[in-house]
C-alpha atoms as a PDB file:
ATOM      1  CA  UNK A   1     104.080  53.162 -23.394  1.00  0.00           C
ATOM      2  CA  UNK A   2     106.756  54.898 -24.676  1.00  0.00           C
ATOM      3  CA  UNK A   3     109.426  56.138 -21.834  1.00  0.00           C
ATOM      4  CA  UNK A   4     113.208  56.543 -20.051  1.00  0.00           C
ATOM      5  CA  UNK A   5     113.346  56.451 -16.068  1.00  0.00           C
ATOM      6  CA  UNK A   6     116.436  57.904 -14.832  1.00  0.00           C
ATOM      7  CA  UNK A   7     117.060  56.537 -11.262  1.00  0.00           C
ATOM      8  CA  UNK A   8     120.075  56.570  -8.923  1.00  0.00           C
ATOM      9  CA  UNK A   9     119.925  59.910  -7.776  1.00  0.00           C
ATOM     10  CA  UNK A  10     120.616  61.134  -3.894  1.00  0.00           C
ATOM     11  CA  UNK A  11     121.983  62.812  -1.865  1.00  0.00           C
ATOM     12  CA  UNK A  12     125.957  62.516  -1.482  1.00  0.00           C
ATOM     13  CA  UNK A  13     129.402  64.322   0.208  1.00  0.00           C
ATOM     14  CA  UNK A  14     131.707  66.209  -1.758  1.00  0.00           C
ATOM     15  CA  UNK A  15     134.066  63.951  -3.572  1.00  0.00           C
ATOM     16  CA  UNK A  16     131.427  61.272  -3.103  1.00  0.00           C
ATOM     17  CA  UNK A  17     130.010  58.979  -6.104  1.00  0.00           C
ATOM     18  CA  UNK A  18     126.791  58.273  -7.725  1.00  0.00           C
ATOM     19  CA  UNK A  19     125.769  56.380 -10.639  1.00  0.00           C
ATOM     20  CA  UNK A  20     122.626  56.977 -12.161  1.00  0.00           C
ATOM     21  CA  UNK A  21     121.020  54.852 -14.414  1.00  0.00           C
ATOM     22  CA  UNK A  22     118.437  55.721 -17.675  1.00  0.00           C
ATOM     23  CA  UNK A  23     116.010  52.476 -17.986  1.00  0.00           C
ATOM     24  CA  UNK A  24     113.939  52.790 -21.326  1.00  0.00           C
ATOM     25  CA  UNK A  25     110.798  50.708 -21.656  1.00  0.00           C
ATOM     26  CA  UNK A  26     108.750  50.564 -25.136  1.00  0.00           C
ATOM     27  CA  UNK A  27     111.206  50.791 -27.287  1.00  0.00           C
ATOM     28  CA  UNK A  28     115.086  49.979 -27.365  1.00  0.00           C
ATOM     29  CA  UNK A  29     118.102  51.874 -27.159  1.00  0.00           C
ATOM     30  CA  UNK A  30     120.390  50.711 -29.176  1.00  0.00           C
ATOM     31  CA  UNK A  31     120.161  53.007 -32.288  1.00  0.00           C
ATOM     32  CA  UNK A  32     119.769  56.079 -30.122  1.00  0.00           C
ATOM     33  CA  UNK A  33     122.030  58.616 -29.256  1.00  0.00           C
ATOM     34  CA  UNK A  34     121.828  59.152 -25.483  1.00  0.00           C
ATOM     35  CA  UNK A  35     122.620  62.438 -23.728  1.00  0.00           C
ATOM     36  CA  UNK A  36     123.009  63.444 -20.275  1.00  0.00           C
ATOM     37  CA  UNK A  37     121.543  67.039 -19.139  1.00  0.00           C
ATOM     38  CA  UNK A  38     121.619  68.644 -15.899  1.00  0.00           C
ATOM     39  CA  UNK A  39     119.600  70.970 -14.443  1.00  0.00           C
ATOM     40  CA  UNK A  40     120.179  73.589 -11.448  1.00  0.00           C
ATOM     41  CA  UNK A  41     117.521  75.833  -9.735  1.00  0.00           C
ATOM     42  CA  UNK A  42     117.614  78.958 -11.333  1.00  0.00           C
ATOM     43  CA  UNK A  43     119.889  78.204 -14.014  1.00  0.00           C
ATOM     44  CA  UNK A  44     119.227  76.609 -18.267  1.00  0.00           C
ATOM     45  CA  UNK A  45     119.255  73.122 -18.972  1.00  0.00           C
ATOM     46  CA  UNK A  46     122.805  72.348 -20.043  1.00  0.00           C
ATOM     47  CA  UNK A  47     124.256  69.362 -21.266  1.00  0.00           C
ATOM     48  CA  UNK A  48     126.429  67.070 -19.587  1.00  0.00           C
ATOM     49  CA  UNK A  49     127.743  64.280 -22.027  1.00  0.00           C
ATOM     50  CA  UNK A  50     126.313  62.396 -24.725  1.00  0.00           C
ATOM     51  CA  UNK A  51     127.549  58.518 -26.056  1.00  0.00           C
ATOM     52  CA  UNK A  52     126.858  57.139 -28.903  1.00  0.00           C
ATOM     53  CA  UNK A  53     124.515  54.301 -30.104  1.00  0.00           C
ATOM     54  CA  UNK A  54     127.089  51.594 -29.878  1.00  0.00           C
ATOM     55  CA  UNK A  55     128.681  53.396 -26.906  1.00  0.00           C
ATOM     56  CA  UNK A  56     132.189  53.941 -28.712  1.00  0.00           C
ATOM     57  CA  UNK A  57     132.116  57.460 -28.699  1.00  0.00           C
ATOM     58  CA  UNK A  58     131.408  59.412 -25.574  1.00  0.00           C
ATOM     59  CA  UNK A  59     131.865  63.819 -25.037  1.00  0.00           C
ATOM     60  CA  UNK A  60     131.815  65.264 -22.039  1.00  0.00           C
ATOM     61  CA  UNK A  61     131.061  69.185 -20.810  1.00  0.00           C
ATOM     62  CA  UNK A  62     134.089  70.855 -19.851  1.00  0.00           C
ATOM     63  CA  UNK A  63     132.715  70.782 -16.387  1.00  0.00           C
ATOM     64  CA  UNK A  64     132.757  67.101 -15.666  1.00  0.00           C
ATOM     65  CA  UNK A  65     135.269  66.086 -18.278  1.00  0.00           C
ATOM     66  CA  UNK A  66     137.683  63.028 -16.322  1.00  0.00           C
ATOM     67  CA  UNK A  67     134.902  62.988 -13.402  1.00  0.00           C
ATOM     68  CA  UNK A  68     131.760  61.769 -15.338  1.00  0.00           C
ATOM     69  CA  UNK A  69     131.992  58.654 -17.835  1.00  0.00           C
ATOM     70  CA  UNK A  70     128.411  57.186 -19.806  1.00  0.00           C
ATOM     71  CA  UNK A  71     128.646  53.892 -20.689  1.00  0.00           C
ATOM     72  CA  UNK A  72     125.587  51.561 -21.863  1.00  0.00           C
ATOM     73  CA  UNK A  73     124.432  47.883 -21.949  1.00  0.00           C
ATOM     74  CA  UNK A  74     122.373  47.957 -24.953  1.00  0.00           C
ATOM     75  CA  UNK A  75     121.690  44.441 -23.866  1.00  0.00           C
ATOM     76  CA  UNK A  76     119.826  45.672 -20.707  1.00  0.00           C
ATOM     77  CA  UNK A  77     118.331  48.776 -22.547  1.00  0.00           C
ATOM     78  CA  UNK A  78     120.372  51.026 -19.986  1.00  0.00           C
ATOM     79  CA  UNK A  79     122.568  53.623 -20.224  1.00  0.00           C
ATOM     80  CA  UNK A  80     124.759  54.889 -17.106  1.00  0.00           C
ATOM     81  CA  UNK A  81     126.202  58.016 -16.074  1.00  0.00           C
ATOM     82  CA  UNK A  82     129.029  57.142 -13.204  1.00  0.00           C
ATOM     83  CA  UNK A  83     129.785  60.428 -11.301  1.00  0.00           C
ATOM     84  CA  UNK A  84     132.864  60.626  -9.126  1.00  0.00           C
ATOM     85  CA  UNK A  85     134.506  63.297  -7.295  1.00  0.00           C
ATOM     86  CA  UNK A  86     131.127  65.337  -7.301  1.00  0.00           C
ATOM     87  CA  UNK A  87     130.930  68.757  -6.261  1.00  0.00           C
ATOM     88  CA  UNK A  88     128.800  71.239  -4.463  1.00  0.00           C
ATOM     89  CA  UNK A  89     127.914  72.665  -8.278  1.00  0.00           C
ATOM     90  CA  UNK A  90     127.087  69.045  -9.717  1.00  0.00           C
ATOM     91  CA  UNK A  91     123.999  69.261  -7.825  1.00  0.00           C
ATOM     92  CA  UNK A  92     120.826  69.769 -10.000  1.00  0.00           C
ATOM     93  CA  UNK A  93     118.379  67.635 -11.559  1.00  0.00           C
ATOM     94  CA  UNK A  94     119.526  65.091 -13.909  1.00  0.00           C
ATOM     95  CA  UNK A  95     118.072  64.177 -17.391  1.00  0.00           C
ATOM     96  CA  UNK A  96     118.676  61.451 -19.943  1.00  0.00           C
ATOM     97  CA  UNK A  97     117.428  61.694 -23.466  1.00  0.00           C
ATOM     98  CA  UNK A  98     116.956  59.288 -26.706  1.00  0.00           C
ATOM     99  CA  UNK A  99     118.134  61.411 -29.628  1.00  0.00           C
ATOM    100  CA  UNK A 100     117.516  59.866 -33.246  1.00  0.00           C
ATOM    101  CA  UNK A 101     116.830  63.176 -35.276  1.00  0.00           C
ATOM    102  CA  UNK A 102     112.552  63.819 -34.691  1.00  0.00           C
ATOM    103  CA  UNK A 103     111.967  60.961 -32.551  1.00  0.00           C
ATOM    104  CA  UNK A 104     113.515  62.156 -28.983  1.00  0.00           C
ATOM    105  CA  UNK A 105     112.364  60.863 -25.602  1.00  0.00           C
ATOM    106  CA  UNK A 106     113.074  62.476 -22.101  1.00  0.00           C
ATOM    107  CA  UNK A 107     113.099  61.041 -18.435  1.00  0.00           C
ATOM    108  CA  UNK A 108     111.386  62.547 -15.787  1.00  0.00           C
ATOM    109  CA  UNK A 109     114.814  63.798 -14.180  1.00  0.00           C
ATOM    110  CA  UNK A 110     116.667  62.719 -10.784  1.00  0.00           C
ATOM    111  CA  UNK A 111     117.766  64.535  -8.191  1.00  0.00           C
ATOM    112  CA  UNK A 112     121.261  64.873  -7.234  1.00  0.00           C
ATOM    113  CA  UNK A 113     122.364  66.905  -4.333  1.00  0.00           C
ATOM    114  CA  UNK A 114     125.972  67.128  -3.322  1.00  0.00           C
ATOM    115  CA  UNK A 115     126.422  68.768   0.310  1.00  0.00           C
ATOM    116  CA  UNK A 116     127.985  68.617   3.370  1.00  0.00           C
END
């Protein structure tokens, strides 16, 4: 079977740090593009950053840009999103997805909540 699992999600402070984590199993990373999208109640699906398949290219949204870095160990199939100096709007579901034109895979999302 065919799938990512995003995992590291939680609840954290303001100016805390999370690092979540996109496990694939079935198939292997390494010639996928991997984005990062976020998801708030009430709000679109935007995107968050995206790295490439050999992880020396990254973009980041405005938003996050010098807060969030992706990184990947192709070796481990995994690709990371390390979150630092989070905010109250940071908080949404997170979603990582294997891009390679048609074939695209999504995870199931994780939850990150930032509050007080």
């Amino acid at each position: 079977q065919l799938q990512l699992v995003e995992s590291g999600g939680g609840l954290v402070q303001p100016g805390g740090s999370l690092r979540l984590s996109c496990a694939a199993s079935g198939f292997t990373l390494d010639s996928y593009v991997i984005g990062w999208f976020r998801q708030a109640p009430g709000k679109e699906r935007e995107g968050v950053s995206c790295i490439s398949s050999s992880g020396g290219s990254t973009n980041y949204a405005y938003s996050v840009k010098g807060r969030f870095t992706s990184s990947r160990d192709n070796a481990k199939n995994t690709v990371y999103l390390q979150m630092n100096s989070l905010k109250a709007e940071d908080t949404a579901v997170y979603y990582c997805a294997a891009l390679r034109g048609s074939n695209n895979y999504w995870g199931q999302g994780t939850q990150v909540t930032v509050s007080s």
